[in-house]
PDB file of N, CA and C in Angstrom:
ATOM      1  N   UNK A   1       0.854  -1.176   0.000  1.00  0.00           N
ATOM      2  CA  UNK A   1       0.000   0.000   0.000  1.00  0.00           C
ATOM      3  C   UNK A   1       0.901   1.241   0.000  1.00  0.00           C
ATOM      4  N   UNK A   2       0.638   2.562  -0.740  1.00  0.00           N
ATOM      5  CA  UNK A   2       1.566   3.309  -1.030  1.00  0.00           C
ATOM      6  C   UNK A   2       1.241   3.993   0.394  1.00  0.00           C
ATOM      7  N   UNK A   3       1.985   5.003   1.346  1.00  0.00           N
ATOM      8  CA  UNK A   3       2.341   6.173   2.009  1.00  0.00           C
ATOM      9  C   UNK A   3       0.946   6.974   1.611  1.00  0.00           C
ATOM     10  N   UNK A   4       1.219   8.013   0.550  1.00  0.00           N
ATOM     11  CA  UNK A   4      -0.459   8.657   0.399  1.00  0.00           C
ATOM     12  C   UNK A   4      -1.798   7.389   0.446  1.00  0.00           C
ATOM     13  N   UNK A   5      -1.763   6.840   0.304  1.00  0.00           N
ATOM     14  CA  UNK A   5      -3.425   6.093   0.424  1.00  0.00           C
ATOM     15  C   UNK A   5      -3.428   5.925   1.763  1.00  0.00           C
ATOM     16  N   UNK A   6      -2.345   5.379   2.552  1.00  0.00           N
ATOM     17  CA  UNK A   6      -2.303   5.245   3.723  1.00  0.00           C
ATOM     18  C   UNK A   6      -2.812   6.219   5.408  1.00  0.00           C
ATOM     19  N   UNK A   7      -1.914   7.769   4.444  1.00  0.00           N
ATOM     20  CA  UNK A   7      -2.160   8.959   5.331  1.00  0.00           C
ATOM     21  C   UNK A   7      -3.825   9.381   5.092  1.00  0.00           C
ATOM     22  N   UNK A   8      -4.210   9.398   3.787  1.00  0.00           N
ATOM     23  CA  UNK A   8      -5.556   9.492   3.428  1.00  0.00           C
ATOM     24  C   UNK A   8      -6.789   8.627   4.147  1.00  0.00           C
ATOM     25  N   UNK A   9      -6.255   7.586   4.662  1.00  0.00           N
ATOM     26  CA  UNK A   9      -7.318   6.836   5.191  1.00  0.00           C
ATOM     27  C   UNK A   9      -7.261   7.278   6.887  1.00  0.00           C
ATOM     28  N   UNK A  10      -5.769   7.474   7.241  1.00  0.00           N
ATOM     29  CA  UNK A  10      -5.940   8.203   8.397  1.00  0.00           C
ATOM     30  C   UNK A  10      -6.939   9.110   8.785  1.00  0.00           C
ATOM     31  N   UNK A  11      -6.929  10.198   8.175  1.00  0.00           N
ATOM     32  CA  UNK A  11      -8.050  11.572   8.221  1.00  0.00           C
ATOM     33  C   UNK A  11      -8.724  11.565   7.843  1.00  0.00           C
ATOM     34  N   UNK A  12     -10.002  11.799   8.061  1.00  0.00           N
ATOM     35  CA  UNK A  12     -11.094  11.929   6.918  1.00  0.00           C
ATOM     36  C   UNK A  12     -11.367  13.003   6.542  1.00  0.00           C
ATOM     37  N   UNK A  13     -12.038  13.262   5.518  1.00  0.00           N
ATOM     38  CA  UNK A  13     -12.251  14.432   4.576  1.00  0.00           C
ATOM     39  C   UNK A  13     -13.183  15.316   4.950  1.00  0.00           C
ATOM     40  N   UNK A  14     -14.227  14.948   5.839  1.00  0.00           N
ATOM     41  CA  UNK A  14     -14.603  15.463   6.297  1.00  0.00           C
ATOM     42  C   UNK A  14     -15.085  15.935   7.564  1.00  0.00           C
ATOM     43  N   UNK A  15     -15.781  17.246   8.379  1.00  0.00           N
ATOM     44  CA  UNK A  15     -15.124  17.285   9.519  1.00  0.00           C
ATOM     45  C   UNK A  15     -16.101  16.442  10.182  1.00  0.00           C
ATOM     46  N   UNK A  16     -15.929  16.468  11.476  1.00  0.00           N
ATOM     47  CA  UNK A  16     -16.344  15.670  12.462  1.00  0.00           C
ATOM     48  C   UNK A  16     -17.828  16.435  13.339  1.00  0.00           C
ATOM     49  N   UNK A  17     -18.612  15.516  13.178  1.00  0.00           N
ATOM     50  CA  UNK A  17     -20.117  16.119  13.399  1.00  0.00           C
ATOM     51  C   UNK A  17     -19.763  17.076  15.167  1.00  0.00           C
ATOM     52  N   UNK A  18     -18.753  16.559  15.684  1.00  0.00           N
ATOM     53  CA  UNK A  18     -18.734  17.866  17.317  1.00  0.00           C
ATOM     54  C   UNK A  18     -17.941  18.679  16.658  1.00  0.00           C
ATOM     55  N   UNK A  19     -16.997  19.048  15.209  1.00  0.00           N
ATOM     56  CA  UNK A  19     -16.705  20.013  15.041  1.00  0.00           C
ATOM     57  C   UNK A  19     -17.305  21.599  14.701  1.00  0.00           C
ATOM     58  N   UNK A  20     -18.665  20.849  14.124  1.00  0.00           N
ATOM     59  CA  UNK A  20     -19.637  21.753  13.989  1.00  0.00           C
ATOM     60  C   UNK A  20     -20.094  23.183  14.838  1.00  0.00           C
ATOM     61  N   UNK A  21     -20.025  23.955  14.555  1.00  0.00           N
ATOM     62  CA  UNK A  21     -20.931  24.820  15.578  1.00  0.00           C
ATOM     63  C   UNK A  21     -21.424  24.739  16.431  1.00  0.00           C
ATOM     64  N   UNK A  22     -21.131  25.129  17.288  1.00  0.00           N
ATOM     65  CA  UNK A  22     -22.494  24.539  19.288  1.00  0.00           C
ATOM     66  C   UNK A  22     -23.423  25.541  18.792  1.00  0.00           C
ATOM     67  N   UNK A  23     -24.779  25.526  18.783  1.00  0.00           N
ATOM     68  CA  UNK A  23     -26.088  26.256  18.783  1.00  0.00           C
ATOM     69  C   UNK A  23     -26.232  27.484  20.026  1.00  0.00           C
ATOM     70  N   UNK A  24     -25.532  26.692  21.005  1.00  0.00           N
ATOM     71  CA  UNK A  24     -25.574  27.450  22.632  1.00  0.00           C
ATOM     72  C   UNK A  24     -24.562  27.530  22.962  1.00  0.00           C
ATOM     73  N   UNK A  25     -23.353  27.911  22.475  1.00  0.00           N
ATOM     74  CA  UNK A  25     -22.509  29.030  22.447  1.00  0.00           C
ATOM     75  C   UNK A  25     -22.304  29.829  23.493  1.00  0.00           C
ATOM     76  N   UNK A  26     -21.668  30.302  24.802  1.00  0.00           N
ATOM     77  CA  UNK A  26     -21.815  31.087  25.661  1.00  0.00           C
ATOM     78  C   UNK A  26     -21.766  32.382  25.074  1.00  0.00           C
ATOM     79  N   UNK A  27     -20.034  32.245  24.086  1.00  0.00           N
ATOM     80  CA  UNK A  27     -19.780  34.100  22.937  1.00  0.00           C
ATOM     81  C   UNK A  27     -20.672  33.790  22.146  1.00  0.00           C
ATOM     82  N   UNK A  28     -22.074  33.108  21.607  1.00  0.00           N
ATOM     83  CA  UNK A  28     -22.877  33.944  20.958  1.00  0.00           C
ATOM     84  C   UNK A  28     -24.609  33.655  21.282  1.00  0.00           C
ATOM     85  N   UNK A  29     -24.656  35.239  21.927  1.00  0.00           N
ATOM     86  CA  UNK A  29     -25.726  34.968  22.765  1.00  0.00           C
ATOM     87  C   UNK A  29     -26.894  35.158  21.728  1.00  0.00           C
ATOM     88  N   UNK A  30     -28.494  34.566  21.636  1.00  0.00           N
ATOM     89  CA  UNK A  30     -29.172  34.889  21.002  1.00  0.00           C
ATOM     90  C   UNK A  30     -30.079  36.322  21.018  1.00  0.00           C
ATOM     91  N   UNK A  31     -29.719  37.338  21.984  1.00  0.00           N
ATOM     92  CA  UNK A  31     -30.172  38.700  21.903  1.00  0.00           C
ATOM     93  C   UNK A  31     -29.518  39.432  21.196  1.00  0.00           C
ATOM     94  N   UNK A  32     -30.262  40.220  20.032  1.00  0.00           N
ATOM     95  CA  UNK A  32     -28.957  41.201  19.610  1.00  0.00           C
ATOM     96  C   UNK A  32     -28.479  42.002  20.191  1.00  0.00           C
ATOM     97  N   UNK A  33     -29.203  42.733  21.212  1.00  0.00           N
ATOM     98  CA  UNK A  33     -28.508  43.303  22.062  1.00  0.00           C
ATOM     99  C   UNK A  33     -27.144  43.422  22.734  1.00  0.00           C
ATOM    100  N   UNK A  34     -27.803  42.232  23.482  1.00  0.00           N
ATOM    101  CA  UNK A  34     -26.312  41.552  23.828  1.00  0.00           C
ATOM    102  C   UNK A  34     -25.338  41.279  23.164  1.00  0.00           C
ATOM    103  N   UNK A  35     -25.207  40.352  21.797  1.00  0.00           N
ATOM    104  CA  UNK A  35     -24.163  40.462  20.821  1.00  0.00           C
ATOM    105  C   UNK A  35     -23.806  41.587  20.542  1.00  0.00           C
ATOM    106  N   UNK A  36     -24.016  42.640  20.328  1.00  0.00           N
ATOM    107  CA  UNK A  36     -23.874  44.430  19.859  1.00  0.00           C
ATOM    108  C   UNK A  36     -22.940  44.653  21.145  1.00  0.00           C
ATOM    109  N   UNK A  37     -23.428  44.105  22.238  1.00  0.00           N
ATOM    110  CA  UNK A  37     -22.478  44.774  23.027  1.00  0.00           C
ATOM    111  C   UNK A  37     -21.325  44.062  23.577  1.00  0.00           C
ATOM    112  N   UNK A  38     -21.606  42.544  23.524  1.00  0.00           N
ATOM    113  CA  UNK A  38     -20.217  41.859  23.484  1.00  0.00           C
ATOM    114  C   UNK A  38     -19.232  42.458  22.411  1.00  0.00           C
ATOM    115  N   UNK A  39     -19.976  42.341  21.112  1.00  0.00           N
ATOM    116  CA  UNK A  39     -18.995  42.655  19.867  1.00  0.00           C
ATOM    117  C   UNK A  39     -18.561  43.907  20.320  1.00  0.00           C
ATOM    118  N   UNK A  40     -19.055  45.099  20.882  1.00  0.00           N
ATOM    119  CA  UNK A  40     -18.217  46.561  21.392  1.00  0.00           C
ATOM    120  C   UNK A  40     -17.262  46.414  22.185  1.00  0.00           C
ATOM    121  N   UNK A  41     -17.571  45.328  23.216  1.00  0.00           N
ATOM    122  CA  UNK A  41     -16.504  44.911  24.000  1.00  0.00           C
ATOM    123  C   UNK A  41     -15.115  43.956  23.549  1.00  0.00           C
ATOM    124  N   UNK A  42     -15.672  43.404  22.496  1.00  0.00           N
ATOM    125  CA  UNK A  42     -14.453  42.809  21.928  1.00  0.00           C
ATOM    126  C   UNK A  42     -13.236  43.469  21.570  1.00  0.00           C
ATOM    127  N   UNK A  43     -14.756  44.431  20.592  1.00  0.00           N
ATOM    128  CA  UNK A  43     -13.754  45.594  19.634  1.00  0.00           C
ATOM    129  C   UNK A  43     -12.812  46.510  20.538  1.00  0.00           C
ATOM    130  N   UNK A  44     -13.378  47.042  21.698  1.00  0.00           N
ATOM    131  CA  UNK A  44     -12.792  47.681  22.790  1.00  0.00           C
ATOM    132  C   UNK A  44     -11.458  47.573  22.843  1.00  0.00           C
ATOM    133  N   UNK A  45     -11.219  45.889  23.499  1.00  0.00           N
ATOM    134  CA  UNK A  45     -10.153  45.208  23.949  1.00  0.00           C
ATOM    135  C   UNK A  45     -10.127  44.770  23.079  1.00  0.00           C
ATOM    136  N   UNK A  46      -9.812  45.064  21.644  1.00  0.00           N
ATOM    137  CA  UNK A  46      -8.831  45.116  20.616  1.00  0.00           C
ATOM    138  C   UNK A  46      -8.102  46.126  20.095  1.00  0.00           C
ATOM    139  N   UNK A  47      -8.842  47.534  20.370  1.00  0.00           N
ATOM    140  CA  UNK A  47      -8.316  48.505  20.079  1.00  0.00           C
ATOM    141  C   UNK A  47      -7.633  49.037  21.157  1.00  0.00           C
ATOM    142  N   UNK A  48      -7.861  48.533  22.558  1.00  0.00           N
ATOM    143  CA  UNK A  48      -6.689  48.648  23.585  1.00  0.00           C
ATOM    144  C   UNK A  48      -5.218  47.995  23.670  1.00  0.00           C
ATOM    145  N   UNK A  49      -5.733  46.827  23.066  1.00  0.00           N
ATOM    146  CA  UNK A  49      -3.905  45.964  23.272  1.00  0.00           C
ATOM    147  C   UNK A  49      -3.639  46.505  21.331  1.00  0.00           C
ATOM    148  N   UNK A  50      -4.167  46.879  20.623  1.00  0.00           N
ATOM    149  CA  UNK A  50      -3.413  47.778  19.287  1.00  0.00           C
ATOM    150  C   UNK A  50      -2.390  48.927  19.837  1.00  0.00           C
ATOM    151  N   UNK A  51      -3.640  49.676  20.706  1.00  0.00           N
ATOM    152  CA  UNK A  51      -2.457  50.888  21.176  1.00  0.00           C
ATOM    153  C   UNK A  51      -1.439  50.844  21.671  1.00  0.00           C
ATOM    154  N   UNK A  52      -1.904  49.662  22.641  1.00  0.00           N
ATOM    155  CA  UNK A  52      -0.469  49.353  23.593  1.00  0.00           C
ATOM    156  C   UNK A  52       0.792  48.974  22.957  1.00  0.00           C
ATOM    157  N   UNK A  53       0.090  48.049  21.733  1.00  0.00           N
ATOM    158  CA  UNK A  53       1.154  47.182  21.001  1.00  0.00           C
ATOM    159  C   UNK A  53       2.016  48.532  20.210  1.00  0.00           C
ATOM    160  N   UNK A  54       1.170  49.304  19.185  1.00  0.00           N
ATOM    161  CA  UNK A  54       1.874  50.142  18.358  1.00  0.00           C
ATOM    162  C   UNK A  54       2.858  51.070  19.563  1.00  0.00           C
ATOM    163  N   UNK A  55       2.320  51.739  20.742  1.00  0.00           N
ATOM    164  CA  UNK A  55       3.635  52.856  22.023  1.00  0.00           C
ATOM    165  C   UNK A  55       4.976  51.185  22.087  1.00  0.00           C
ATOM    166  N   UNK A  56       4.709  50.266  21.987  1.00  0.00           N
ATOM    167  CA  UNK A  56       5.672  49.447  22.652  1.00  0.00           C
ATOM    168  C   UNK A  56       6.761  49.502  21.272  1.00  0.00           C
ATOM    169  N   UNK A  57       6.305  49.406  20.414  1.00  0.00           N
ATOM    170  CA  UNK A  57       6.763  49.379  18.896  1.00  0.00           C
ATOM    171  C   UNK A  57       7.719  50.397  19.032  1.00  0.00           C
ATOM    172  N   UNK A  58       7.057  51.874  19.126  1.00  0.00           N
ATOM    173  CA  UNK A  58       7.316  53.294  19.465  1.00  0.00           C
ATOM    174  C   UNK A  58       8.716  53.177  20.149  1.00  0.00           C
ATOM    175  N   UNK A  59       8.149  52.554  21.079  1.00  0.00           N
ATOM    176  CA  UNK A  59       9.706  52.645  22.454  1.00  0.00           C
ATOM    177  C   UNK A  59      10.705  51.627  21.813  1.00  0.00           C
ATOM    178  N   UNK A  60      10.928  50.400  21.538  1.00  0.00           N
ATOM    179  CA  UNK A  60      11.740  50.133  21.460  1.00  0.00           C
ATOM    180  C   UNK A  60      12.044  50.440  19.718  1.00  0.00           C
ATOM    181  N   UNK A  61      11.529  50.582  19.332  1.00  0.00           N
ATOM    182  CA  UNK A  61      12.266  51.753  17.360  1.00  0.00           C
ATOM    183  C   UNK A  61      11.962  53.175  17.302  1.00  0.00           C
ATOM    184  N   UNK A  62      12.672  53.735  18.412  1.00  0.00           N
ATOM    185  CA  UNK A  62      12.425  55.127  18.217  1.00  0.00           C
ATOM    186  C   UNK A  62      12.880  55.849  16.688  1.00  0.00           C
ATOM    187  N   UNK A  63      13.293  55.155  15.868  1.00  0.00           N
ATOM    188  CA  UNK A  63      14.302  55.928  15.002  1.00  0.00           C
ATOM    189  C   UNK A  63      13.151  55.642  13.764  1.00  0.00           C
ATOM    190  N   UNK A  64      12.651  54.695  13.883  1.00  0.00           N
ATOM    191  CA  UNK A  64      11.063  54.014  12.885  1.00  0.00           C
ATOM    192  C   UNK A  64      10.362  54.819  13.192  1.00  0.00           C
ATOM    193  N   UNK A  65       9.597  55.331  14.494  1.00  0.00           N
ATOM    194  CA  UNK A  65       8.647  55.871  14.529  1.00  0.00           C
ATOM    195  C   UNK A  65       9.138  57.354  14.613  1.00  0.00           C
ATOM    196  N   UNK A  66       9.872  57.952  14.398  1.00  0.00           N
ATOM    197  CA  UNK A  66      10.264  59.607  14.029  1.00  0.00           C
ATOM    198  C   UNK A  66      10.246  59.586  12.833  1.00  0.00           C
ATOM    199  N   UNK A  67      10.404  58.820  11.862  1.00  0.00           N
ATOM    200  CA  UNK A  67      10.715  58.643  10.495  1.00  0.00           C
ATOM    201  C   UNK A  67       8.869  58.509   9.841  1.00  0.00           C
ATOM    202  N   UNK A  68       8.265  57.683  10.948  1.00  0.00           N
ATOM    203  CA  UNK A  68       6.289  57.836  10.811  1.00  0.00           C
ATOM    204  C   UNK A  68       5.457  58.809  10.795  1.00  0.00           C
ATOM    205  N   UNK A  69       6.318  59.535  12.081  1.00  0.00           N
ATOM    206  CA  UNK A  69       5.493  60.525  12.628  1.00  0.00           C
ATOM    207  C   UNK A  69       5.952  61.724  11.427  1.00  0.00           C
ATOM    208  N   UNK A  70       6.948  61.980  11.282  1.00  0.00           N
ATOM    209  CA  UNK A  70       7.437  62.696   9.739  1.00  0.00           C
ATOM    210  C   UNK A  70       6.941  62.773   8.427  1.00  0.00           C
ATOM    211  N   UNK A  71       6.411  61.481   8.210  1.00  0.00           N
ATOM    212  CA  UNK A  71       5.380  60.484   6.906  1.00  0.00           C
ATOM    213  C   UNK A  71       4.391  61.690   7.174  1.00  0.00           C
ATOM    214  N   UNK A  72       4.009  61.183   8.472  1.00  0.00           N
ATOM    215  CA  UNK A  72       2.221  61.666   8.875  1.00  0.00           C
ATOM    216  C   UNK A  72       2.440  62.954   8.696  1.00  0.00           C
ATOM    217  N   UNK A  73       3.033  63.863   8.631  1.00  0.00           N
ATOM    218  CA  UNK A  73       3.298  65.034   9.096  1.00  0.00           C
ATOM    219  C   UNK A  73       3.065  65.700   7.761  1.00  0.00           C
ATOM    220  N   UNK A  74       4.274  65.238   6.853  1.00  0.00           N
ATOM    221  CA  UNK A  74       4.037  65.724   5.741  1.00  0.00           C
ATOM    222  C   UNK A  74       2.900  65.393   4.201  1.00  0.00           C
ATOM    223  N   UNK A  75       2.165  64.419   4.968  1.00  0.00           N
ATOM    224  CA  UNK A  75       0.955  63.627   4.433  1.00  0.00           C
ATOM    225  C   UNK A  75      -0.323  64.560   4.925  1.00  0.00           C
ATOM    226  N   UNK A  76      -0.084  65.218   6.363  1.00  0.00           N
ATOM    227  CA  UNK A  76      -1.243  66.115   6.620  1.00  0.00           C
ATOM    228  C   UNK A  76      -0.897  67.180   5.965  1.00  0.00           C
ATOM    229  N   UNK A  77       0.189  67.836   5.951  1.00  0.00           N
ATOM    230  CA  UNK A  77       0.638  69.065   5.606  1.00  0.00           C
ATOM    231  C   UNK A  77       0.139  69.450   4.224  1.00  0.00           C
ATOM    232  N   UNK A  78       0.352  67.771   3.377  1.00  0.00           N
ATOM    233  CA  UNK A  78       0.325  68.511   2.060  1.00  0.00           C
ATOM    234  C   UNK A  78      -1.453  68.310   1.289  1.00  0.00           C
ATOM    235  N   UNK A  79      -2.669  67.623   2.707  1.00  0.00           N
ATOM    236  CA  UNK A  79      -3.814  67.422   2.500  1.00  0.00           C
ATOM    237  C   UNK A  79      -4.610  69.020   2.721  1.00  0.00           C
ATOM    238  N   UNK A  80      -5.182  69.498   1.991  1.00  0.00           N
ATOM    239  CA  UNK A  80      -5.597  70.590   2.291  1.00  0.00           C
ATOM    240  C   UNK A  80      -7.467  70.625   2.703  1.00  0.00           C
ATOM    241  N   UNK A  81      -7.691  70.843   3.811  1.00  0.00           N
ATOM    242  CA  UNK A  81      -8.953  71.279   4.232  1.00  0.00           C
ATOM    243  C   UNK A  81      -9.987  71.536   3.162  1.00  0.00           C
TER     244      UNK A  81
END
């Protein structure tokens, strides 16, 4: 028996009926409400560890981010109102 027929019979092709979706989900609640405001909260604490991540960036390549902030500078400068 060749190696590929072999690995092929290992796995199957398709997924596995508990891989499926759970219906009852704790992250997805059936109020929209509630989803609207989990999803704000997600988004939140994603756009908190971004900031953090890009100042950490900042601090340790100071010489990158003077060279950004310069970009930005002359990218506003030359956008006119």
């Amino acid at each position: 028996m060749p190696d590929g027929e072999q690995q092929k019979r290992g796995r199957p092709d398709t997924p596995a009926p508990q891989d499926a979706e759970d219906p009852q989900d704790p992250q997805d609640p059936q109020d929209p409400q509630e989803a609207d405001a989990a999803r704000r909260r997600r988004r939140a604490q994603f756009l908190r560890e971004l900031h953090e991540a890009k100042a950490l960036r900042d601090r340790v390549q100071p010489r990158r981010a003077r060279a950004a902030r310069m970009r930005q500078a002359m990218r506003m400068r030359a956008f006119r109102w």
